[in-house]
Protein backbone atom coordinates (compact mmCIF):
# COMPACT_ATOMS: atom_id res chain seq x y z
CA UNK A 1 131.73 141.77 -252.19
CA UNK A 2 131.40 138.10 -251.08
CA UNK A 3 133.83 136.45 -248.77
CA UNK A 4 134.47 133.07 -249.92
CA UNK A 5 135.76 130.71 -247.33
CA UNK A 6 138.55 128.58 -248.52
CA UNK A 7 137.31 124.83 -248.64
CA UNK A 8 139.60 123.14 -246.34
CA UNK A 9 142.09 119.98 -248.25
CA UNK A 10 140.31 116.75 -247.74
CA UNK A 11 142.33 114.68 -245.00
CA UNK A 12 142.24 111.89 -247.59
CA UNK A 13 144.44 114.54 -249.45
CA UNK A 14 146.48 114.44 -246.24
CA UNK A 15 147.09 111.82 -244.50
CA UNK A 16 148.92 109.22 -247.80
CA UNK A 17 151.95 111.20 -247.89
CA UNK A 18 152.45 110.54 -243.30
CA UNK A 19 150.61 106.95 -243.86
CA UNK A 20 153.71 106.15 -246.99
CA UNK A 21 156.20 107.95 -244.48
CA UNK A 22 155.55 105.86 -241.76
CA UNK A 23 155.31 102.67 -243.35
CA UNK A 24 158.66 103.50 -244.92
CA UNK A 25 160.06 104.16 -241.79
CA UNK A 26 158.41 100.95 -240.04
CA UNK A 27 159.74 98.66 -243.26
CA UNK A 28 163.33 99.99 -243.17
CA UNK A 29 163.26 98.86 -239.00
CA UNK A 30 162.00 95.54 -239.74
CA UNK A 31 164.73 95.12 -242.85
CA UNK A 32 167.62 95.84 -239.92
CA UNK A 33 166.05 93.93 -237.27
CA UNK A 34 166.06 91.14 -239.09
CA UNK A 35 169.23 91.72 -240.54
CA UNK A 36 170.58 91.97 -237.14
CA UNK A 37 169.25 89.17 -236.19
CA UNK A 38 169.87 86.32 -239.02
CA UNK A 39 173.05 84.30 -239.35
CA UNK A 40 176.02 84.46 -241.69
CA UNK A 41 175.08 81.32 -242.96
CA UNK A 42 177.71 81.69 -246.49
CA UNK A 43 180.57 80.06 -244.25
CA UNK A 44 181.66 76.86 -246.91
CA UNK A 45 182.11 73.80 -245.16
CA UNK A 46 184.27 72.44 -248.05
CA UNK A 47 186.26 75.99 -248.36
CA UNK A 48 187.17 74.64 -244.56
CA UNK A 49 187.98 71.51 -245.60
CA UNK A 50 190.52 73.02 -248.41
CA UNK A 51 192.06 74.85 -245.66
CA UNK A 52 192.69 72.23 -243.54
CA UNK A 53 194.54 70.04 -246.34
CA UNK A 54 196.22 73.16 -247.14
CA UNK A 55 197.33 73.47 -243.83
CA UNK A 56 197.97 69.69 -243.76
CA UNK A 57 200.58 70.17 -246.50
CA UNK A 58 202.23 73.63 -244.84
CA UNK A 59 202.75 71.37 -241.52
CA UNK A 60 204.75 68.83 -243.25
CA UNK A 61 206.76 71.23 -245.40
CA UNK A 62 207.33 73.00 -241.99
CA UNK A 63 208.15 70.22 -239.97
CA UNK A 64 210.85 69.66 -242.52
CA UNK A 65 212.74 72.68 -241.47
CA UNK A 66 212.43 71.98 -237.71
CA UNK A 67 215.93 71.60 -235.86
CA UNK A 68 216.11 69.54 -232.81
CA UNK A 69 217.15 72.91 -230.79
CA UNK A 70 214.94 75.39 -232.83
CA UNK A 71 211.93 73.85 -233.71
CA UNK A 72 210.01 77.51 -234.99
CA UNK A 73 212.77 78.27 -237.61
CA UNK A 74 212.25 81.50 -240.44
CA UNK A 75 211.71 79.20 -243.14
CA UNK A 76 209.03 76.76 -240.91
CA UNK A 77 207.36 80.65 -240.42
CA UNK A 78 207.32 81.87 -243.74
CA UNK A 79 205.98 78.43 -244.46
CA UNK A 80 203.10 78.64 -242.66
CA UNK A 81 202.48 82.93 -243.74
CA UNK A 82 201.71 81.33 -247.24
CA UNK A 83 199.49 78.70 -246.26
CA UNK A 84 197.67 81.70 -244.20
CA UNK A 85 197.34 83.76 -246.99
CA UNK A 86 196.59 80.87 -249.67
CA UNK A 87 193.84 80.10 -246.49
CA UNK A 88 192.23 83.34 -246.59
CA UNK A 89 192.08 83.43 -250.73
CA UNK A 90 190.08 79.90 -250.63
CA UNK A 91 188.19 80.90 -247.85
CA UNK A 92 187.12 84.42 -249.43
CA UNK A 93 186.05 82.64 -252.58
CA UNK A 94 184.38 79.52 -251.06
CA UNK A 95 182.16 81.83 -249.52
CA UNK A 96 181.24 84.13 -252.32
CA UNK A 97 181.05 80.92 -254.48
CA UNK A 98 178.28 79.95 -251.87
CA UNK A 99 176.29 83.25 -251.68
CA UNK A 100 176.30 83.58 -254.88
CA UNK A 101 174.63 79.94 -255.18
CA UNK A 102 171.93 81.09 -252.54
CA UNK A 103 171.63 83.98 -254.11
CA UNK A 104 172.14 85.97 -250.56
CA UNK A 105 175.05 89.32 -250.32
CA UNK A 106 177.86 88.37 -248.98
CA UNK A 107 178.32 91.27 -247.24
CA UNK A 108 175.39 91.82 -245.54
CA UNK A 109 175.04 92.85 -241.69
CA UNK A 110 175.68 89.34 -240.37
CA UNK A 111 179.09 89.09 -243.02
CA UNK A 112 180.06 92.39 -241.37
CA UNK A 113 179.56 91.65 -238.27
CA UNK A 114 181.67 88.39 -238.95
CA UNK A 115 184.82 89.99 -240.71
CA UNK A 116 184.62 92.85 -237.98
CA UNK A 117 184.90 90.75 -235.26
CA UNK A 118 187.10 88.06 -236.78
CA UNK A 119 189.73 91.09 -237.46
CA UNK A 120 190.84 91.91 -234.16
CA UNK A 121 192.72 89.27 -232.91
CA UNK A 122 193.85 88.19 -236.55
CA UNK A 123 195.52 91.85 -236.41
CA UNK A 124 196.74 91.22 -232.85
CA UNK A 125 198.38 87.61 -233.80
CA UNK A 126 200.14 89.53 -236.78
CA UNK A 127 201.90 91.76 -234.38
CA UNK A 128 202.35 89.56 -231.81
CA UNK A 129 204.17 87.26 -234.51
CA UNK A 130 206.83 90.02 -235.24
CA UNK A 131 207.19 90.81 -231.78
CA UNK A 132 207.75 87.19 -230.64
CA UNK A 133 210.33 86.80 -233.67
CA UNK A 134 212.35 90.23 -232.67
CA UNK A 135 212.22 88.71 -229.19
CA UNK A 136 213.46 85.46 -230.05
CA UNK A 137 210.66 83.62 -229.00
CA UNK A 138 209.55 82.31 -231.76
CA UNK A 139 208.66 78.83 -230.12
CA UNK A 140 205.92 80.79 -228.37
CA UNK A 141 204.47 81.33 -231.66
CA UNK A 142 202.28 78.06 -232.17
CA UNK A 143 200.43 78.26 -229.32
CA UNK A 144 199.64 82.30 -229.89
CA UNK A 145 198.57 81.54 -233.29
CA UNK A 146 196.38 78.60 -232.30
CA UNK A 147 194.95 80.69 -229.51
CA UNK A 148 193.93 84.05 -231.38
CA UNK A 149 192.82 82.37 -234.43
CA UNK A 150 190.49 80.46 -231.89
CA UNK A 151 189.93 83.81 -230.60
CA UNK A 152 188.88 85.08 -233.85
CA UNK A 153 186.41 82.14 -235.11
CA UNK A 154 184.55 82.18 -231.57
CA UNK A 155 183.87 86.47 -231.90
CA UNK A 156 183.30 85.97 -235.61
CA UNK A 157 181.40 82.71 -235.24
CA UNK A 158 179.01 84.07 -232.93
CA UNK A 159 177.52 86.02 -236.10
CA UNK A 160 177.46 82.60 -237.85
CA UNK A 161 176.17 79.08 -237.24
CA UNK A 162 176.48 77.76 -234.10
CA UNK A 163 178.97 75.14 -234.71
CA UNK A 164 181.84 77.43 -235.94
CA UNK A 165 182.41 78.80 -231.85
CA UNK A 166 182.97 75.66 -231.31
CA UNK A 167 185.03 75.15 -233.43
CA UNK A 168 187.02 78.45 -232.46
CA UNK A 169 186.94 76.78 -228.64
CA UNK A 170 188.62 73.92 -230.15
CA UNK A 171 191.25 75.63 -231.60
CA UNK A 172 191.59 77.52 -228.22
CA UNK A 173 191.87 74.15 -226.55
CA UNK A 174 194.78 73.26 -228.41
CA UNK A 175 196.41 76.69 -228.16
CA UNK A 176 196.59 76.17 -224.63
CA UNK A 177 198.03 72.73 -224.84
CA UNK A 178 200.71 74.22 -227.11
CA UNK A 179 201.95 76.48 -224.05
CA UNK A 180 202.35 73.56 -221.84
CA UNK A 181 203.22 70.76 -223.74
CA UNK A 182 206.41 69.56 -224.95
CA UNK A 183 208.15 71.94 -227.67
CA UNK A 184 208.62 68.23 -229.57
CA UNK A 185 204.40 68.47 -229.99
CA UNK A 186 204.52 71.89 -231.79
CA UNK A 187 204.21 70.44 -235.22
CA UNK A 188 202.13 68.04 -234.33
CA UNK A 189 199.88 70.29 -232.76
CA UNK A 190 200.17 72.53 -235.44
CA UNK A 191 198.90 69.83 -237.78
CA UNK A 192 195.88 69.01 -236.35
CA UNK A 193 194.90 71.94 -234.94
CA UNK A 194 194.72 74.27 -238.56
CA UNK A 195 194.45 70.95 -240.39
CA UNK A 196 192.93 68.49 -238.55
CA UNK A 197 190.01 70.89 -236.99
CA UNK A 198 189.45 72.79 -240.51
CA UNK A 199 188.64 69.43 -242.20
CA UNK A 200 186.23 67.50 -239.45
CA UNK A 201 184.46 71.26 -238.95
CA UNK A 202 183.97 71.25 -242.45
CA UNK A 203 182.57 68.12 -243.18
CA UNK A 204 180.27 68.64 -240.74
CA UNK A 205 179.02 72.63 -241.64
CA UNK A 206 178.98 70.97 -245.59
CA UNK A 207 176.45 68.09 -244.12
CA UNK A 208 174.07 70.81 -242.18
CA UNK A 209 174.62 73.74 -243.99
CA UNK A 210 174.96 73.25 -247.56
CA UNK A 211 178.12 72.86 -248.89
């Protein structure tokens, strides 16, 4: 009987399936190295500005329940917890208003990167705001506000454009003025520190960044 030898598969037969692999493989690397890379550019320059006349308003509604010999009351406190909270609602949906208007997700690498890094010291200054207040030192609280928020916007920032750092350094700045200055200057600092710096870094991200 005759042997017949079995015909070998063509390496044309072969090699597509390893050629797609590979290119599959070599796509999904250059998808996360550029996502690593790029810049969480969906930061709204007028969402800042929003916050900052938010804040503008919380610092004279607070400044209203000052005392001369307890300037960081409860009320001047809880004051200032709503304007953070109304903050972080306009600044959620300023930015998903402008994603969704350059048609870029929100949450991408970058926006993780940004919320992951902001979170720390926004978790840190909670704490540290109930342990200050159980402590009765509640007229340290300015300054540590000021100071981790800064904190937060430089880390965050850094996954951003460049001018939002700076504008966390800024609000460092005055954080560290608020430990040393007069306790007379907390509102005042207060003021233009959340308002103040929200609505001139705003302006300018809306003039080079689109809105």
């Amino acid at each position: 009987m005759a042997v017949v030898p079995l015909r070998p598969r063509p390496v044309a037969e072969q090699e597509p399936p390893a050629l797609h692999a590979r290119a599959m493989d070599n796509l999904r690397y250059i998808r996360e190295t550029m996502e690593s890379a790029a810049s969480f550019t969906a930061v709204s320059g007028w969402g800042q500005c929003a916050i900052g006349l938010t804040a503008l308003a919380a610092a004279y509604a607070a400044a209203r329940q000052s005392r001369p010999d307890h300037l960081v009351t409860s009320a001047w406190i809880k004051i200032w917890l709503a304007a953070a909270i109304v903050s972080l609602l306009i600044s959620g949906g300023t930015m998903w208003l402008k994603a969704r208007a350059r048609a870029v997700p929100l949450m991408a690498r970058p926006g993780r990167k940004l919320v992951l890094n902001f979170a720390p010291p926004a978790a840190v200054g909670a704490l540290l705001t109930l342990a200050l207040h159980r402590a009765g030192l509640t007229e340290l609280i300015p300054a540590t506000w000021l100071l981790l928020y800064g904190a937060g916007v430089v880390t965050g920032g850094a996954f951003s454009v460049q001018i939002v750092p700076v504008m966390g350094l800024c609000f460092m700045l005055a954080g560290a003025v608020a430990l040393v200055c007069p306790l007379a200057w907390t509102n005042a600092l207060m003021a233009a520190g959340f308002g103040g710096l929200h609505v001139i870094f705003g302006v300018m991200i809306a003039r080079r960044h689109g809105g």
